[in-house]
Protein backbone atom coordinates (compact mmCIF):
# COMPACT_ATOMS: atom_id res chain seq x y z
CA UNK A 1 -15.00 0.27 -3.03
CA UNK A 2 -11.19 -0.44 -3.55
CA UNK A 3 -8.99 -2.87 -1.64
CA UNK A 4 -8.74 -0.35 1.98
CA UNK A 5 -12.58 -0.48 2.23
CA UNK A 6 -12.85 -4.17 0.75
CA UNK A 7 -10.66 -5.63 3.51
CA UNK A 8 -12.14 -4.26 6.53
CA UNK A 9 -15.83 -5.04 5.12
CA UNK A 10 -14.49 -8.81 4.54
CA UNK A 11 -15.38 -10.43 7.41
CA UNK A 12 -18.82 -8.82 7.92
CA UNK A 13 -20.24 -8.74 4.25
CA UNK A 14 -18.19 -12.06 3.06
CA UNK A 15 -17.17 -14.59 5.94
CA UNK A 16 -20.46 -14.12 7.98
CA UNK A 17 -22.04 -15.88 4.92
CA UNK A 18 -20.19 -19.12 5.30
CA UNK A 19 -17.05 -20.89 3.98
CA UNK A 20 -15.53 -19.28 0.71
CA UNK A 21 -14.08 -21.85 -2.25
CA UNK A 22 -13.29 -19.87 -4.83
CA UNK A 23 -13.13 -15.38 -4.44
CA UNK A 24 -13.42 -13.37 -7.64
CA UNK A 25 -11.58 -10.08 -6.18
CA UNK A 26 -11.51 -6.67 -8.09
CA UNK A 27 -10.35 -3.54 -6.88
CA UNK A 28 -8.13 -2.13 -9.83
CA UNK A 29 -10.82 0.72 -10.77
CA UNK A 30 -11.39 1.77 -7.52
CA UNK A 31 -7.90 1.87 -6.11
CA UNK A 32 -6.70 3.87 -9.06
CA UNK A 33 -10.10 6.51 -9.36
CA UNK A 34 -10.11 6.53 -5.12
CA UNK A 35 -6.30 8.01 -5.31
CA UNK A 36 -5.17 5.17 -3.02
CA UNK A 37 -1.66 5.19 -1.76
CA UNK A 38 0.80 2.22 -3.15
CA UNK A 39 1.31 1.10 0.72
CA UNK A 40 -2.10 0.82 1.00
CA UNK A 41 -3.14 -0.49 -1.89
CA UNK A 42 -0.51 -4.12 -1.12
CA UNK A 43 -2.19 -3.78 2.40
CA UNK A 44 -5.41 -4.09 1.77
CA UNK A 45 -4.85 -6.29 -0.89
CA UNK A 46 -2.86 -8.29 0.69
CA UNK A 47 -5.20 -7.94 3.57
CA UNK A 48 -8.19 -9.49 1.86
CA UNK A 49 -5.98 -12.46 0.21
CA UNK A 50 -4.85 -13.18 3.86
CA UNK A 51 -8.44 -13.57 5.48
CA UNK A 52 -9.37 -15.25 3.14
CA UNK A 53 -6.63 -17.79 3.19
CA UNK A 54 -7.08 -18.08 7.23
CA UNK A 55 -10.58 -18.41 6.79
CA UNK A 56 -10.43 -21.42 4.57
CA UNK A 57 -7.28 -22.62 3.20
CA UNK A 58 -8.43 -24.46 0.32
CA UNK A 59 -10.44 -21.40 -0.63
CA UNK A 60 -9.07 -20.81 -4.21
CA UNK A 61 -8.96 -16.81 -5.45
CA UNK A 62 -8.66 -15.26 -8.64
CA UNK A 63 -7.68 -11.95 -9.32
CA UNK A 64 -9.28 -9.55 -11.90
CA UNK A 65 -8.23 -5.90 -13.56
CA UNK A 66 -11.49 -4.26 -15.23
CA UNK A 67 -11.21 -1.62 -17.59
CA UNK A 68 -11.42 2.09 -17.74
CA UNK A 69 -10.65 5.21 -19.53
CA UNK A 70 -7.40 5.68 -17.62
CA UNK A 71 -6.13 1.89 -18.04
CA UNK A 72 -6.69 2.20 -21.58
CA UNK A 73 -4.77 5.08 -22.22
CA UNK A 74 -1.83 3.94 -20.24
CA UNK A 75 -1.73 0.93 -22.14
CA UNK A 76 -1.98 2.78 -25.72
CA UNK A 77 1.23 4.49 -24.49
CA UNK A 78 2.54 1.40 -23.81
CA UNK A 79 3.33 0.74 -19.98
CA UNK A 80 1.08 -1.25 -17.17
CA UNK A 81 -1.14 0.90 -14.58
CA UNK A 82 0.66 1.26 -11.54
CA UNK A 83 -2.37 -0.30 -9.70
CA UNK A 84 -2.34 -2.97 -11.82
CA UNK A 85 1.48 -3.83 -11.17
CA UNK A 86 0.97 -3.95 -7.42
CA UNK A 87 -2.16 -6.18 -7.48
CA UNK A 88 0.08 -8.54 -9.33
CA UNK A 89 2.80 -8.42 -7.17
CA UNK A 90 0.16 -9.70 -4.43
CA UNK A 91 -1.06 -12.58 -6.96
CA UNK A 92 2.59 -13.26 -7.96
CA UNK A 93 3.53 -13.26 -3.83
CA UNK A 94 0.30 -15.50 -3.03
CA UNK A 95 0.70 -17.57 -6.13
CA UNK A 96 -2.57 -16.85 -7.53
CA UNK A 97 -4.49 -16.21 -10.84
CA UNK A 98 -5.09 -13.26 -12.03
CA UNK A 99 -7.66 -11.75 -15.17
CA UNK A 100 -6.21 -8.74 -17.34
CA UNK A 101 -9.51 -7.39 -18.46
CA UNK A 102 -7.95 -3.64 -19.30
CA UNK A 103 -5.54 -5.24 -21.01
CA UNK A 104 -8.03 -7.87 -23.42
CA UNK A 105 -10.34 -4.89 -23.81
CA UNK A 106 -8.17 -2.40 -24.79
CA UNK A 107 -6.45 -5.48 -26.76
CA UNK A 108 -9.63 -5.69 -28.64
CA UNK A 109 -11.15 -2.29 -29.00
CA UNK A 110 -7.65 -1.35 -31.21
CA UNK A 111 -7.84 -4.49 -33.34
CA UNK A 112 -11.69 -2.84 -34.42
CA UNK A 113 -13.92 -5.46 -32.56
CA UNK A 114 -16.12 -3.15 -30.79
CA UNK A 115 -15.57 0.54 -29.19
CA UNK A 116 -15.93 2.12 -25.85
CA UNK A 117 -18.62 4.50 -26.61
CA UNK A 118 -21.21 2.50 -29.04
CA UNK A 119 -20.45 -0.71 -27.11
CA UNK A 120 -18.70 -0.88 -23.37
CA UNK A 121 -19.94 2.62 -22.46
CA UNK A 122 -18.55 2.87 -19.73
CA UNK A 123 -16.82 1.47 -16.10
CA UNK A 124 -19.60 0.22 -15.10
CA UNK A 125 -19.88 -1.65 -18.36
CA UNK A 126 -23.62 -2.60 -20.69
CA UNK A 127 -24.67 -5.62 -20.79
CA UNK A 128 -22.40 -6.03 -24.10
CA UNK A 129 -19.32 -4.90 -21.64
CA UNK A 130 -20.65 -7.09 -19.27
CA UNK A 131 -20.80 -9.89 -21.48
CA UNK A 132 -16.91 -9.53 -22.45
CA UNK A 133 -16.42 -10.03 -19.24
CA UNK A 134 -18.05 -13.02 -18.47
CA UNK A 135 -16.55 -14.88 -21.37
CA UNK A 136 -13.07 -14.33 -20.33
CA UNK A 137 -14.16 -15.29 -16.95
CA UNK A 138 -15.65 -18.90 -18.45
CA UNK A 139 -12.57 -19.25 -20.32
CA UNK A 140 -10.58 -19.06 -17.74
CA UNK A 141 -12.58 -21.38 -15.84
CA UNK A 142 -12.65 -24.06 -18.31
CA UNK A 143 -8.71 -23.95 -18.62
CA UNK A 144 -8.04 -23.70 -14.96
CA UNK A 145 -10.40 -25.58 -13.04
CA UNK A 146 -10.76 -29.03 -14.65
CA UNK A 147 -12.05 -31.82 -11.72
CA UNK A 148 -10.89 -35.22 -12.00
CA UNK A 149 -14.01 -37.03 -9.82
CA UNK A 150 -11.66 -40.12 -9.39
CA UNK A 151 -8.04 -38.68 -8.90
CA UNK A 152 -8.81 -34.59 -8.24
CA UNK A 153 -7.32 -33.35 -4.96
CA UNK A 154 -7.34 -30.25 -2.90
CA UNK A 155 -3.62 -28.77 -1.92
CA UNK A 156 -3.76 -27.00 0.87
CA UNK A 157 -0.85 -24.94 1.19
CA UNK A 158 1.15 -22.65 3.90
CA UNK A 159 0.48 -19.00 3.60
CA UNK A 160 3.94 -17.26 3.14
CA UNK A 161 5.38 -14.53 4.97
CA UNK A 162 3.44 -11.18 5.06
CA UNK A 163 4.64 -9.21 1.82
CA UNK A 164 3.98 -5.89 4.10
CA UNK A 165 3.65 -7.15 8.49
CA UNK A 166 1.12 -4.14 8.67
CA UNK A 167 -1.36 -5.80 6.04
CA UNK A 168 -4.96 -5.31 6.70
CA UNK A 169 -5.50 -9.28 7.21
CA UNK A 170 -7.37 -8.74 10.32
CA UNK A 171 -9.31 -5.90 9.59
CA UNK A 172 -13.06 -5.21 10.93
CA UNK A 173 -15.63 -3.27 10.96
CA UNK A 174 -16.67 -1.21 14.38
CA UNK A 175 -20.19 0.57 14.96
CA UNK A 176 -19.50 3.99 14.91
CA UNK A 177 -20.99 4.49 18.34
CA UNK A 178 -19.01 6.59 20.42
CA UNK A 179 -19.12 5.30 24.12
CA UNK A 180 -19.75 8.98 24.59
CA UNK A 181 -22.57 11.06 23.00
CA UNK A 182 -20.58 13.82 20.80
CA UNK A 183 -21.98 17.43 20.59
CA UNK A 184 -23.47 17.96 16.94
CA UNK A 185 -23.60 13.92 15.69
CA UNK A 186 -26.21 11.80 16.61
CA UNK A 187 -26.14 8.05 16.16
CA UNK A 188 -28.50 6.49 13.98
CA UNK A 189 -29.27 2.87 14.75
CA UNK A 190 -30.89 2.15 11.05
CA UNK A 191 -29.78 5.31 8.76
CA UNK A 192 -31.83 6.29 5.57
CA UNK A 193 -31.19 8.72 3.59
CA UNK A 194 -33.63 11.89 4.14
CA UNK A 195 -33.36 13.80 0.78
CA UNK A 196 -34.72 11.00 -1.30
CA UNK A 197 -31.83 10.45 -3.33
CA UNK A 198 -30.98 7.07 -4.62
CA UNK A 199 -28.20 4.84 -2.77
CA UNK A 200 -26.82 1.24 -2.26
CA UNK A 201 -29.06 -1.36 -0.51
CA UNK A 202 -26.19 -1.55 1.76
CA UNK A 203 -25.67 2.11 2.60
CA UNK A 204 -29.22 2.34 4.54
CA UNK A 205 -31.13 0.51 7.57
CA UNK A 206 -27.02 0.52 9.19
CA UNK A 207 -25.35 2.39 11.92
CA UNK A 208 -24.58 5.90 11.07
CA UNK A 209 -23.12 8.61 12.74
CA UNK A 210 -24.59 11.81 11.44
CA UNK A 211 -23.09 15.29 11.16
CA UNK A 212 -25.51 18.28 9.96
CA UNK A 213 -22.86 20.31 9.26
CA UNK A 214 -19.53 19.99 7.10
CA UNK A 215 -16.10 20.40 8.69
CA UNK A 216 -16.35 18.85 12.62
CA UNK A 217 -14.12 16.41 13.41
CA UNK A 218 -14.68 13.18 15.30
CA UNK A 219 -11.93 11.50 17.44
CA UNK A 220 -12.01 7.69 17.66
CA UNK A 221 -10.04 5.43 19.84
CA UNK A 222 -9.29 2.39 19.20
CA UNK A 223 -6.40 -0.54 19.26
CA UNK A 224 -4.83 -2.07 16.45
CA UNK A 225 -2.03 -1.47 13.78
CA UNK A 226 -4.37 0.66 11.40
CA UNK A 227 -7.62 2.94 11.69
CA UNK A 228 -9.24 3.34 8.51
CA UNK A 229 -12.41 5.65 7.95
CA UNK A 230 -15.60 6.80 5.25
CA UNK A 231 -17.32 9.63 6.29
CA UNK A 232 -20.38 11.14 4.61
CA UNK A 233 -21.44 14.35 6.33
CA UNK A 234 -24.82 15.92 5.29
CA UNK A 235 -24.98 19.76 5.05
């Protein structure tokens, strides 16, 4: 969903599930397709890395840039997405890893290994995208996370100084249930869809607020440094 989204679902759809060692975090497609402003892409970056680090000190995270159309392009021309560039600033900031999967793939595809339409397809990549994937990921792993059983360690480490002080590190979720009952949206304790299309296993049996009509506003109060917002109104 991109990094804005990612860090206020983070404590509800990743902490509630216990202590995190190790976070595999991509939001490099999403930030850059979702039109996401610069400021808010370090802030909820930089939000997620935060929680995380809170959370569980020792928990060890690794970056990741996958690959689309756009990325390739602005590689074949020579210069790094702009997304890109500020998730790295976060890893470089936070000291941690990071994955250049545009960069290998579109690497790869110009040296004649395999092409985007026969073989990855697409962003959401086959199985044979999929697999690229993976092996870079194992690679990695077998370079960077080597256990010594007898001498091996954990660091833990002080989280530096906010790169942005309005950083989405504590950012939640809130039911959107308005204390007040809103002419034209009704709350819906356990939403489905009603039109039979397909969604996410996520998106239905949760709290909606439902609009039947497209262009009314709802006002939402609430304290904090940032508000931050999906709406879906059926019409």
């Amino acid at each position: 969903m991109g990094s804005t989204p990612g860090a206020f679902r983070f404590e509800r759809d990743v902490l509630k599930n216990g202590k995190v060692d190790l976070l595999f975090l991509e939001a490099a497609v999403n930030d850059d397709t979702n039109k996401t402003e610069p400021k808010a892409i370090i802030r909820g970056m930089e939000g997620i890395v935060r929680h995380a680090k809170t959370a569980n000190s020792l928990c060890d995270i690794v970056i990741m840039h996958f690959v689309d159309p756009g990325k390739i392009e602005i590689y074949r021309n020579g210069k790094i997405p702009e997304v890109i560039q500020l998730h790295e600033k976060v890893a470089e900031h936070y000291n941690i890893s990071t994955i250049n999967l545009a960069k290998e793939v579109t690497g790869r595809m110009d040296a004649g290994e395999f092409d985007w339409e026969n073989d990855f397809k697409d962003l959401h990549p086959s199985p044979f995208g999929q697999n690229i994937y993976f092996s870079s990921i194992k690679q990695f792993l077998d370079y960077s996370f080597v256990y010594d059983p007898v001498n091996g360690k954990s660091i833990t480490s002080e989280i530096p100084a906010a790169l942005d002080k309005y950083s989405y590190s504590n950012g939640i979720l809130v039911e959107p249930k308005p204390p007040k009952q809103i002419k034209g949206w009704e709350f819906v304790k356990n939403w489905k869809p009603e039109n039979g299309k397909g969604t996410r296993s996520n998106y239905v049996d949760v709290p909606m607020l439902v609009g039947d009509f497209p262009g009314k506003i709802v006002k939402f109060q609430f304290k904090g440094k940032c508000g931050w917002y999906c709406c879906s109104c059926r019409s």
